[in-house]
PDB file of N, CA and C in Angstrom:
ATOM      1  N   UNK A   1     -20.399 -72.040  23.894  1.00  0.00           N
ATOM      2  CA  UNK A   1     -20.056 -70.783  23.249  1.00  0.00           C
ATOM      3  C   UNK A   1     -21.342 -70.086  22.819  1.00  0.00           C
ATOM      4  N   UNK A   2     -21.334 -68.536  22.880  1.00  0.00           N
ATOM      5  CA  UNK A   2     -22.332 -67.870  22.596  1.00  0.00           C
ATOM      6  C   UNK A   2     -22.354 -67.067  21.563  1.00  0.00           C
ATOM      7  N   UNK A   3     -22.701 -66.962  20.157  1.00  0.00           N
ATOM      8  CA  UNK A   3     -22.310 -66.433  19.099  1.00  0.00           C
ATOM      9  C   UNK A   3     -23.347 -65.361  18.879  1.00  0.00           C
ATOM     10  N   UNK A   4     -22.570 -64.343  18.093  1.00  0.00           N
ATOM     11  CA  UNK A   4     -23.333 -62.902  18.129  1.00  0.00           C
ATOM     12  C   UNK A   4     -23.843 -63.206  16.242  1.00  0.00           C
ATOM     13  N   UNK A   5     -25.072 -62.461  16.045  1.00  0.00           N
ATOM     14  CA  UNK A   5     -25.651 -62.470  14.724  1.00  0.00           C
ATOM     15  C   UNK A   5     -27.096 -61.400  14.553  1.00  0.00           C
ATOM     16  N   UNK A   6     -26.922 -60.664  13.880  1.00  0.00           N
ATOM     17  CA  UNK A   6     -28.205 -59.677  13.479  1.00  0.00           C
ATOM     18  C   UNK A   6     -28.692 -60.200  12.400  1.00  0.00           C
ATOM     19  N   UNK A   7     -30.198 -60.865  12.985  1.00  0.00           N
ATOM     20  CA  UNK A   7     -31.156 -61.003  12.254  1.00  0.00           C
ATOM     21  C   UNK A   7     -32.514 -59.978  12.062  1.00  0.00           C
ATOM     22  N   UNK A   8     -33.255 -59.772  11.335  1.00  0.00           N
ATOM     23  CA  UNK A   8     -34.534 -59.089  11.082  1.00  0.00           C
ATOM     24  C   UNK A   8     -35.840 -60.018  11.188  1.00  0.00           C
ATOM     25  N   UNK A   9     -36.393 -59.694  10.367  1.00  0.00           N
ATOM     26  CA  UNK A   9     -37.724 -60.253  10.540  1.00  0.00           C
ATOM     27  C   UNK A   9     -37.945 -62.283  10.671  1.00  0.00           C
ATOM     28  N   UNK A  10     -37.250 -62.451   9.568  1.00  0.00           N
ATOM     29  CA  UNK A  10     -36.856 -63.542   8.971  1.00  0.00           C
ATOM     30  C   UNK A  10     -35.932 -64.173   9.774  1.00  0.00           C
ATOM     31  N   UNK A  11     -35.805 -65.343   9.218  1.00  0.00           N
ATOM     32  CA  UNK A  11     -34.955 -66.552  10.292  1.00  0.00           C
ATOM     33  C   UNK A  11     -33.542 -66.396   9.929  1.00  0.00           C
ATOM     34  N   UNK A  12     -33.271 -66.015   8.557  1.00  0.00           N
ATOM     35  CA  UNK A  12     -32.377 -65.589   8.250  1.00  0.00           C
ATOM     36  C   UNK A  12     -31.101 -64.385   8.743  1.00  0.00           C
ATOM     37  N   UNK A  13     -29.983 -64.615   9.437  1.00  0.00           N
ATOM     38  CA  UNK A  13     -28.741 -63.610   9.731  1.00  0.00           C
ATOM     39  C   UNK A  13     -28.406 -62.790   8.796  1.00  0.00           C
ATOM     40  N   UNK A  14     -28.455 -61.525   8.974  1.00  0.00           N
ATOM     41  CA  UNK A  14     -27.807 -60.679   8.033  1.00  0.00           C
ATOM     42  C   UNK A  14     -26.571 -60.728   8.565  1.00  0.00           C
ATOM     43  N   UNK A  15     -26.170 -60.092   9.587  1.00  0.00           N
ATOM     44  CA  UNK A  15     -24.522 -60.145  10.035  1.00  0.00           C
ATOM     45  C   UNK A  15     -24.111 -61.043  10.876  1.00  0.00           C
ATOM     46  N   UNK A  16     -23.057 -61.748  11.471  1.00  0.00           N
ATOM     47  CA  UNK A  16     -22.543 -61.919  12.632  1.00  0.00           C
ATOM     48  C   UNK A  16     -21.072 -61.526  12.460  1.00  0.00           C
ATOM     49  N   UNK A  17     -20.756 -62.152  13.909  1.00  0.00           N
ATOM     50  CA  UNK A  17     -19.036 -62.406  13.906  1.00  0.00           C
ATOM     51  C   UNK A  17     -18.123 -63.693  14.198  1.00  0.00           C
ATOM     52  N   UNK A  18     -17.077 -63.445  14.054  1.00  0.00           N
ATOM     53  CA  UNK A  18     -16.721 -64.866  14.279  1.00  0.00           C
ATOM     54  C   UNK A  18     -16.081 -65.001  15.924  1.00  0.00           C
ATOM     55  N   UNK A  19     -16.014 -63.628  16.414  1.00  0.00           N
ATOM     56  CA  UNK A  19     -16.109 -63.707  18.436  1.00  0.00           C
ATOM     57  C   UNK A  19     -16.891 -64.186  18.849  1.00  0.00           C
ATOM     58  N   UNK A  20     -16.694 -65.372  19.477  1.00  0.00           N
ATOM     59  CA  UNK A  20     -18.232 -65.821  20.699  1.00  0.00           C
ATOM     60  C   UNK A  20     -17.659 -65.347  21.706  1.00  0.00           C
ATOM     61  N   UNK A  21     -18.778 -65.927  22.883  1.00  0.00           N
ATOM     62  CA  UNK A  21     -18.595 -65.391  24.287  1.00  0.00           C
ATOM     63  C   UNK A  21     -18.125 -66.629  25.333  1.00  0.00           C
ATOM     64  N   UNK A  22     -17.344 -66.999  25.223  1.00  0.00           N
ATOM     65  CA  UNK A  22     -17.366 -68.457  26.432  1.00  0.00           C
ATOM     66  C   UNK A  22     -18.324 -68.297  27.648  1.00  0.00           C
ATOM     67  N   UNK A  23     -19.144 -69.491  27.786  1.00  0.00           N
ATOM     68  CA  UNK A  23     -19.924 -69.509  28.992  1.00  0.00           C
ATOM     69  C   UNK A  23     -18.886 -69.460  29.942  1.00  0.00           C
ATOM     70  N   UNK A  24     -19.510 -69.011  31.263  1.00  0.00           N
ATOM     71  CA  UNK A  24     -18.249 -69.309  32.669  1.00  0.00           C
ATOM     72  C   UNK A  24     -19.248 -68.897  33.821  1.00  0.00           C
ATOM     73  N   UNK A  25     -18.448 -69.246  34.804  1.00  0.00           N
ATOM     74  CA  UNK A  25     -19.597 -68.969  36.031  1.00  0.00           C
ATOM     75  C   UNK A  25     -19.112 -67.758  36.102  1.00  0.00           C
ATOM     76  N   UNK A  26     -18.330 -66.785  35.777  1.00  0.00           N
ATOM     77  CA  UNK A  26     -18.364 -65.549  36.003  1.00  0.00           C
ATOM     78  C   UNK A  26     -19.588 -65.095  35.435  1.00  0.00           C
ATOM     79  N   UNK A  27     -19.842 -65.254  34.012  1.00  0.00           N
ATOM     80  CA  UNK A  27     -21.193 -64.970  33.321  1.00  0.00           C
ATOM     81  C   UNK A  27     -22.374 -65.398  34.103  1.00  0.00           C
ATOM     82  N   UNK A  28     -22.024 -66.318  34.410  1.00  0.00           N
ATOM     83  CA  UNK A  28     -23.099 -67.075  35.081  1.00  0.00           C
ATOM     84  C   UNK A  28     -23.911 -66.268  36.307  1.00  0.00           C
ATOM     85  N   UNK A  29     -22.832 -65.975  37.063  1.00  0.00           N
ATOM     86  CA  UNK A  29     -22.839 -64.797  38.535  1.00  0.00           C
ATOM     87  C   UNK A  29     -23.247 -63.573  38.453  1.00  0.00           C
ATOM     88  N   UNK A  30     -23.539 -62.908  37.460  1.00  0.00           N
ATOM     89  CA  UNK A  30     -23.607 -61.576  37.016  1.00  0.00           C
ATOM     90  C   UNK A  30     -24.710 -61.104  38.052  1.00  0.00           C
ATOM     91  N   UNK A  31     -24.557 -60.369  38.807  1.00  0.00           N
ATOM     92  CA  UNK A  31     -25.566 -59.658  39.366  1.00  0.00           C
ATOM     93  C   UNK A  31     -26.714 -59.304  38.476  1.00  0.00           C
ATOM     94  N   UNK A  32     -27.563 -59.602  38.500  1.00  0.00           N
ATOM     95  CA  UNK A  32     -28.996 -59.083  37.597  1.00  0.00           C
ATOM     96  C   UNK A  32     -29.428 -57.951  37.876  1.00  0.00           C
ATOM     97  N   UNK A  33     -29.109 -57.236  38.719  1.00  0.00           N
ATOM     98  CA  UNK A  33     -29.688 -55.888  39.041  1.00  0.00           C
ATOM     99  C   UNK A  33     -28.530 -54.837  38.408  1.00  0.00           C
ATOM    100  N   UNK A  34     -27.433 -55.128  38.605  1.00  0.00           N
ATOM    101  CA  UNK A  34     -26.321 -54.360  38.100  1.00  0.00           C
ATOM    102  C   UNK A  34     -26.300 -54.693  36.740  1.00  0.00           C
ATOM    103  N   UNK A  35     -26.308 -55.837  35.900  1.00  0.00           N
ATOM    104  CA  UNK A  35     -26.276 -55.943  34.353  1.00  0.00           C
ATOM    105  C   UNK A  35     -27.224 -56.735  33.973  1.00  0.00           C
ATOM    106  N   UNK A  36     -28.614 -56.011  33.402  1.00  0.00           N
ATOM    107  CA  UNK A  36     -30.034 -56.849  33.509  1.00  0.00           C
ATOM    108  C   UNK A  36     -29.396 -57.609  32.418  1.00  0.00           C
ATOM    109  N   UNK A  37     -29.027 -57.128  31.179  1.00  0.00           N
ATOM    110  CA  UNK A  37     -29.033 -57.498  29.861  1.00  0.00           C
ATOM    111  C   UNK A  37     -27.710 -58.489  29.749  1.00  0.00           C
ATOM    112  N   UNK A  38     -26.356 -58.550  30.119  1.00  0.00           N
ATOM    113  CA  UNK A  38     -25.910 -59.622  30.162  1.00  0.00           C
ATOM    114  C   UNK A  38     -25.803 -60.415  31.423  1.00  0.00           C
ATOM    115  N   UNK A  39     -26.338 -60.092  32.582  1.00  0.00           N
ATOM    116  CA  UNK A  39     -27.031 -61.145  33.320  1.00  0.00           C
ATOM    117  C   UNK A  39     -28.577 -62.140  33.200  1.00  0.00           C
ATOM    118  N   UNK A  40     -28.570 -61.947  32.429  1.00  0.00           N
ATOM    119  CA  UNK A  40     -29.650 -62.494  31.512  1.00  0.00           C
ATOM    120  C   UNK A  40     -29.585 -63.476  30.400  1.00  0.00           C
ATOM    121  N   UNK A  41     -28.123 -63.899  30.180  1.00  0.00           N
ATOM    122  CA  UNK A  41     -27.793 -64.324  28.595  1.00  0.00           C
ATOM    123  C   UNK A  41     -27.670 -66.140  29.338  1.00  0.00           C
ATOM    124  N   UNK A  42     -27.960 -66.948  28.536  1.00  0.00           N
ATOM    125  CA  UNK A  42     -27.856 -68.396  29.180  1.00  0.00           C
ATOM    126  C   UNK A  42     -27.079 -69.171  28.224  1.00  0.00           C
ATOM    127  N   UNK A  43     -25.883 -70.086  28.238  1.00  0.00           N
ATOM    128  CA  UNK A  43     -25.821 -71.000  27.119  1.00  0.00           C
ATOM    129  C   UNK A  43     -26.542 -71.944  26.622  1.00  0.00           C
ATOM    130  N   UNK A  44     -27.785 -72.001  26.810  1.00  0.00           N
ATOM    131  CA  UNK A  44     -28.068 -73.096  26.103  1.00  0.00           C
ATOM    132  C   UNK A  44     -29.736 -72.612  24.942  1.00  0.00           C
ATOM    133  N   UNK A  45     -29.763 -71.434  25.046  1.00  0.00           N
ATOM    134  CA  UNK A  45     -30.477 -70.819  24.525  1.00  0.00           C
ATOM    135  C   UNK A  45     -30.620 -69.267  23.832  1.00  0.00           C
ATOM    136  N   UNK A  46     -31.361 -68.687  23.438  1.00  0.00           N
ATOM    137  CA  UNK A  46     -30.979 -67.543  22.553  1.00  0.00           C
ATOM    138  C   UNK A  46     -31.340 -66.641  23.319  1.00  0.00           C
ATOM    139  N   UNK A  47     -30.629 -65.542  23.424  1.00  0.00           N
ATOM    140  CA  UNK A  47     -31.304 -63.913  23.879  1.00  0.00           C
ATOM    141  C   UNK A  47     -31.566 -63.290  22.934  1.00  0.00           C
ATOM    142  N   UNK A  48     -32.706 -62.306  22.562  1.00  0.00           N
ATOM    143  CA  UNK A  48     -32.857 -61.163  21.466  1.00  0.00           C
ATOM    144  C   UNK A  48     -32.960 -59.848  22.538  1.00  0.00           C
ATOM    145  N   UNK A  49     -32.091 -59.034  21.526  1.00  0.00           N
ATOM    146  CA  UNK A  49     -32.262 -57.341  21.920  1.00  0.00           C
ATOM    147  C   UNK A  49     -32.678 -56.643  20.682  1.00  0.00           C
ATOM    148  N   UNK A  50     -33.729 -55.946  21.338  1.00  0.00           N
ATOM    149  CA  UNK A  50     -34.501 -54.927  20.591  1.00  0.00           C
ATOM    150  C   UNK A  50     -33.472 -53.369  20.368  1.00  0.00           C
ATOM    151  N   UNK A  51     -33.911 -52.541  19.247  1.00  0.00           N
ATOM    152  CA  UNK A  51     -32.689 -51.794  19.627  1.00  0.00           C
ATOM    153  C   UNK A  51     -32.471 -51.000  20.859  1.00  0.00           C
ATOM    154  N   UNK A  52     -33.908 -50.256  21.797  1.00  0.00           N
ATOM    155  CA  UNK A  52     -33.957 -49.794  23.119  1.00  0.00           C
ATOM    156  C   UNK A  52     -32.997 -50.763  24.072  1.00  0.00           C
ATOM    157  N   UNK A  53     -32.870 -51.869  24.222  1.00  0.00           N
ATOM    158  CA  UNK A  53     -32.421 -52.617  24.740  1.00  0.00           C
ATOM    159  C   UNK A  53     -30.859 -52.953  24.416  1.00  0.00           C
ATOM    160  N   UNK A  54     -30.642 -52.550  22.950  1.00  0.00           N
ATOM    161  CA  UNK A  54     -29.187 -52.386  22.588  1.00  0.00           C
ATOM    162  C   UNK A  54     -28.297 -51.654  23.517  1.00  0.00           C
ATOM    163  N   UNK A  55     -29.188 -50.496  23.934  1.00  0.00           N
ATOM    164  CA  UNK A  55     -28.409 -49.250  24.564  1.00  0.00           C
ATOM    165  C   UNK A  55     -27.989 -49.550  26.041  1.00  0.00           C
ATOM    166  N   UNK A  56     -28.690 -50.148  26.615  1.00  0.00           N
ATOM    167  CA  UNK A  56     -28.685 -50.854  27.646  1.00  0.00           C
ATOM    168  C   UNK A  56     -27.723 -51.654  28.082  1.00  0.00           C
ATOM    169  N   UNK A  57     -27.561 -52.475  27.190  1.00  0.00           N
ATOM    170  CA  UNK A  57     -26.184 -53.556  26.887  1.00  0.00           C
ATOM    171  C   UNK A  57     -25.413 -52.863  26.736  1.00  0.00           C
ATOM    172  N   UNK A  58     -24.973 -51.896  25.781  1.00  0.00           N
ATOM    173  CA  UNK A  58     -23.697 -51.204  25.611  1.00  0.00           C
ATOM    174  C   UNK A  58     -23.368 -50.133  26.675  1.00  0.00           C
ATOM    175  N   UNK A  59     -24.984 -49.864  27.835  1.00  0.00           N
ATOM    176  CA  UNK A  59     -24.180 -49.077  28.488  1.00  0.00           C
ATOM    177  C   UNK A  59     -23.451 -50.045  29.963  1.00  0.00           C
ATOM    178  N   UNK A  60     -23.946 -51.249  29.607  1.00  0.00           N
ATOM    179  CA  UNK A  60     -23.333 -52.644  30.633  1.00  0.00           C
ATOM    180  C   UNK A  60     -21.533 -52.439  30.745  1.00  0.00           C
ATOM    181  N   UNK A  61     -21.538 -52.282  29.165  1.00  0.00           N
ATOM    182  CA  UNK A  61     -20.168 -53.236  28.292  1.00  0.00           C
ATOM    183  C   UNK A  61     -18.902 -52.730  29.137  1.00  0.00           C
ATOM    184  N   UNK A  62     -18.774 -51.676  29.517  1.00  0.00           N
ATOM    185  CA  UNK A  62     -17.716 -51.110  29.957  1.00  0.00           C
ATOM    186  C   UNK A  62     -17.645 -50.974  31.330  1.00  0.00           C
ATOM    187  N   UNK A  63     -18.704 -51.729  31.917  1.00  0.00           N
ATOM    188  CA  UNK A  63     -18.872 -51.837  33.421  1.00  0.00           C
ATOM    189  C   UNK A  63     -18.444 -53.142  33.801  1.00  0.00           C
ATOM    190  N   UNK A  64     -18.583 -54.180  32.666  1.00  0.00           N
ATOM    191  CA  UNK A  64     -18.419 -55.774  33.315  1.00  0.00           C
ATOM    192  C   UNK A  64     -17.290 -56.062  33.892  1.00  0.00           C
ATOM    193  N   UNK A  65     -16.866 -57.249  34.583  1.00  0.00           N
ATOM    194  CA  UNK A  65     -16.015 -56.978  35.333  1.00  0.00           C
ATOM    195  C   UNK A  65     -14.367 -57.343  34.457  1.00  0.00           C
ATOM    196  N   UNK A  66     -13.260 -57.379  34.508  1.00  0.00           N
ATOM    197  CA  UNK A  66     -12.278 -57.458  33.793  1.00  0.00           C
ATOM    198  C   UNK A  66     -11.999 -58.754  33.573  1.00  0.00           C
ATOM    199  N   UNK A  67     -11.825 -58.840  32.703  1.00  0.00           N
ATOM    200  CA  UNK A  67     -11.326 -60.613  31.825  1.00  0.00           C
ATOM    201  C   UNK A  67     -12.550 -61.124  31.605  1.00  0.00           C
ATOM    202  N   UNK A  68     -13.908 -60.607  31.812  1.00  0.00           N
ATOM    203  CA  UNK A  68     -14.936 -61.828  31.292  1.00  0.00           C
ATOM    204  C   UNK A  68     -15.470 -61.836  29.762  1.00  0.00           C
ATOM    205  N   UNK A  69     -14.519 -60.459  29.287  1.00  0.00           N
ATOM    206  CA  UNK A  69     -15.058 -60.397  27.826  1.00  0.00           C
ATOM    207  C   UNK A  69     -13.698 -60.177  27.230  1.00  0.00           C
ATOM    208  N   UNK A  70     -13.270 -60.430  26.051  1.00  0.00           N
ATOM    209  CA  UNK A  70     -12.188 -60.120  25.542  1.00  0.00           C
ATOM    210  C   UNK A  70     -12.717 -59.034  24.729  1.00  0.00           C
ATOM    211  N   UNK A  71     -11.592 -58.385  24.282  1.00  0.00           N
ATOM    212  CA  UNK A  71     -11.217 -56.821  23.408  1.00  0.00           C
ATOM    213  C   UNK A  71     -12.119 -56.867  22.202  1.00  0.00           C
ATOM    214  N   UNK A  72     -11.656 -58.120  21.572  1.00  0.00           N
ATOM    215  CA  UNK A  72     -11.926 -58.373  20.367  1.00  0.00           C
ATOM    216  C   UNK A  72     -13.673 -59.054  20.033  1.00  0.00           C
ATOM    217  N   UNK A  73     -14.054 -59.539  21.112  1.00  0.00           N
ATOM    218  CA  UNK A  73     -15.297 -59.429  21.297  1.00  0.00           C
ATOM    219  C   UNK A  73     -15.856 -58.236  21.650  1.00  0.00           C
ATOM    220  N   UNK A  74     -15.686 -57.800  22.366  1.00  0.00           N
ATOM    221  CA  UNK A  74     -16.380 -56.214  22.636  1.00  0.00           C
ATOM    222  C   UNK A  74     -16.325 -55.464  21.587  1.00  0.00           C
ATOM    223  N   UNK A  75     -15.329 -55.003  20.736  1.00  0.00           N
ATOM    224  CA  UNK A  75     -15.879 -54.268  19.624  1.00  0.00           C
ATOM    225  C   UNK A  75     -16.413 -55.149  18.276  1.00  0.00           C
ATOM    226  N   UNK A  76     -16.644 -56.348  18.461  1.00  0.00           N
ATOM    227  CA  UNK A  76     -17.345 -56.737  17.742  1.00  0.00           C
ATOM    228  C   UNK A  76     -18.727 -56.761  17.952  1.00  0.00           C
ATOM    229  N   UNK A  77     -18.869 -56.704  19.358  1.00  0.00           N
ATOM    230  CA  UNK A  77     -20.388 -56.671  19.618  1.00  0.00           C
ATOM    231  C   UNK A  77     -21.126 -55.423  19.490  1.00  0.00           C
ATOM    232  N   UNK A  78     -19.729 -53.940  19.815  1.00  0.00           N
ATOM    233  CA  UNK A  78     -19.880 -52.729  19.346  1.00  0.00           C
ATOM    234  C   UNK A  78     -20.160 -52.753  17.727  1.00  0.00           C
ATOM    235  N   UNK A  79     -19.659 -53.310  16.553  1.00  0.00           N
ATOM    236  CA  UNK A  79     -19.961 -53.419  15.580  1.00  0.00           C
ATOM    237  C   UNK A  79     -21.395 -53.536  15.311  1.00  0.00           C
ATOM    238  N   UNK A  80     -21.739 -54.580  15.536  1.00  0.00           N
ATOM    239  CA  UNK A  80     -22.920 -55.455  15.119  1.00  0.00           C
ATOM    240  C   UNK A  80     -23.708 -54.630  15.958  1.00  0.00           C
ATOM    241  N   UNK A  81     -24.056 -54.030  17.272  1.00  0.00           N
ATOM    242  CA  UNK A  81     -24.503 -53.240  17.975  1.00  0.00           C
ATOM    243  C   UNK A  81     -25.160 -52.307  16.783  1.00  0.00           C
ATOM    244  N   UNK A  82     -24.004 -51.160  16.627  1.00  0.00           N
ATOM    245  CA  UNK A  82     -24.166 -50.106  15.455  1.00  0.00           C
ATOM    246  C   UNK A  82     -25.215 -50.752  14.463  1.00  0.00           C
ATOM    247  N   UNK A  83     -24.554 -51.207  13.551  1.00  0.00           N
ATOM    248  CA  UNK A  83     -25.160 -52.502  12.451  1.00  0.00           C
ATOM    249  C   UNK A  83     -27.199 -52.187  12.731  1.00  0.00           C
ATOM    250  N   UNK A  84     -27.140 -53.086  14.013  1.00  0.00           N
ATOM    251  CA  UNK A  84     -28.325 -53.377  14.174  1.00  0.00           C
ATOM    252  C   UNK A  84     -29.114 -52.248  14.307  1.00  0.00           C
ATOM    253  N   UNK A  85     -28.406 -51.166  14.735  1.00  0.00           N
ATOM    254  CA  UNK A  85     -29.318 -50.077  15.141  1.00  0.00           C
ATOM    255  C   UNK A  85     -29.741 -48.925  13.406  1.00  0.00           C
ATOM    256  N   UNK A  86     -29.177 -49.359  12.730  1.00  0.00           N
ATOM    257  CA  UNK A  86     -28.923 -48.381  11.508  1.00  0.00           C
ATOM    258  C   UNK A  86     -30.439 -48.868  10.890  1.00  0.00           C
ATOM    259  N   UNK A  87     -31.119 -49.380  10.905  1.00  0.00           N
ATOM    260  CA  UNK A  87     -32.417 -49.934  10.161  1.00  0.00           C
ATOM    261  C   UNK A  87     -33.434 -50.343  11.380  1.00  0.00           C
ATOM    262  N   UNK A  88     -34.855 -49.728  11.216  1.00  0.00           N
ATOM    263  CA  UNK A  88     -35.617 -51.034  11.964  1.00  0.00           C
ATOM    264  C   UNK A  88     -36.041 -52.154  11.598  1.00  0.00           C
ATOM    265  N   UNK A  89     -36.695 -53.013  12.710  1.00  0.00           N
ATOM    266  CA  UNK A  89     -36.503 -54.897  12.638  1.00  0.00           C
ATOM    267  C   UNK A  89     -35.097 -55.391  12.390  1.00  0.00           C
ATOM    268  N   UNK A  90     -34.069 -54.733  13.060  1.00  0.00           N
ATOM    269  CA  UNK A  90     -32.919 -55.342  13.273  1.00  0.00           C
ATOM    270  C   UNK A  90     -32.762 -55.810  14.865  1.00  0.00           C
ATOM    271  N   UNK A  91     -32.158 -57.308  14.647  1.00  0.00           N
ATOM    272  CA  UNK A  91     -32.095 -57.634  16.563  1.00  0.00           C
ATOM    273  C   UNK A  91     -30.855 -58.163  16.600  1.00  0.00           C
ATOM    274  N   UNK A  92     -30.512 -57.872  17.928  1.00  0.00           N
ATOM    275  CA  UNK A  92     -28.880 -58.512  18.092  1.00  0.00           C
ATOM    276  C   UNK A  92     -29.335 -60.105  18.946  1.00  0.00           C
ATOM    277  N   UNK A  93     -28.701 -61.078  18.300  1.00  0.00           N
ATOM    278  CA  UNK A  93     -28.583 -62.801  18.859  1.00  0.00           C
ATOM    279  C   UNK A  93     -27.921 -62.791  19.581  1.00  0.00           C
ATOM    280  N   UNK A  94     -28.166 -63.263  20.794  1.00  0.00           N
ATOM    281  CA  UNK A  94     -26.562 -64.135  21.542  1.00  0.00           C
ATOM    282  C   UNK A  94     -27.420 -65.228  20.958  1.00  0.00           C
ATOM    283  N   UNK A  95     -26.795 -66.245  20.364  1.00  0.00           N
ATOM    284  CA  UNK A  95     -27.175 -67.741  19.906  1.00  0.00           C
ATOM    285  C   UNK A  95     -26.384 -68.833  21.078  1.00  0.00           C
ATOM    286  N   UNK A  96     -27.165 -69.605  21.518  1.00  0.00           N
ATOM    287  CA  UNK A  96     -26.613 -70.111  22.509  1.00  0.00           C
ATOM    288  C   UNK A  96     -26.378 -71.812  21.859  1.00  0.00           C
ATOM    289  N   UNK A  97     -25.292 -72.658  22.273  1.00  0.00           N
ATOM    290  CA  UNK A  97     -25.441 -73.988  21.524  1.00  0.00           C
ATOM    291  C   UNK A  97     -26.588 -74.916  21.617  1.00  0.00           C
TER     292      UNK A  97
END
């Protein structure tokens, strides 16, 4: 499982959620040229997005393919997205196990 969390400078999380992302070989398969930013995400380790890079991802989100993200994850990641972008030294986690 891949859990979402905005941290800043510090090691410390200001936000997360309680949606993860299930690994799957669909994730796994992601064309990298078509979705740099979540073809890029691994379970067993962390991704950081800068906020330039936020935009990027969210302009992925509505392109991925159907069933690999649930509802309720997506606007949570839209949440925390926002969130992160409202201050600088905010980064969005995928935390990987």
């Amino acid at each position: 499982m891949i859990n979402l969390q905005i941290r800043g400078d510090g090691p410390e999380g200001m936000a997360r959620t309680k949606h993860g992302l299930p690994w799957s070989d669909a994730l796994a398969n992601l064309d990298r040229a078509q979705f740099p930013m979540f073809g890029h995400l691994i379970p067993y380790g962390d991704t950081i997005f800068n906020h330039r890079q936020i935009d990027t991802l969210l302009d992925e989100l509505p392109r991925l393919p159907a069933g690999l993200i649930t509802d309720a994850f997506a606007e949570a990641l839209r949440e925390l997205c926002s969130f992160a972008q409202e201050a600088p030294h905010r980064y969005l986690w995928f935390v990987g196990d």
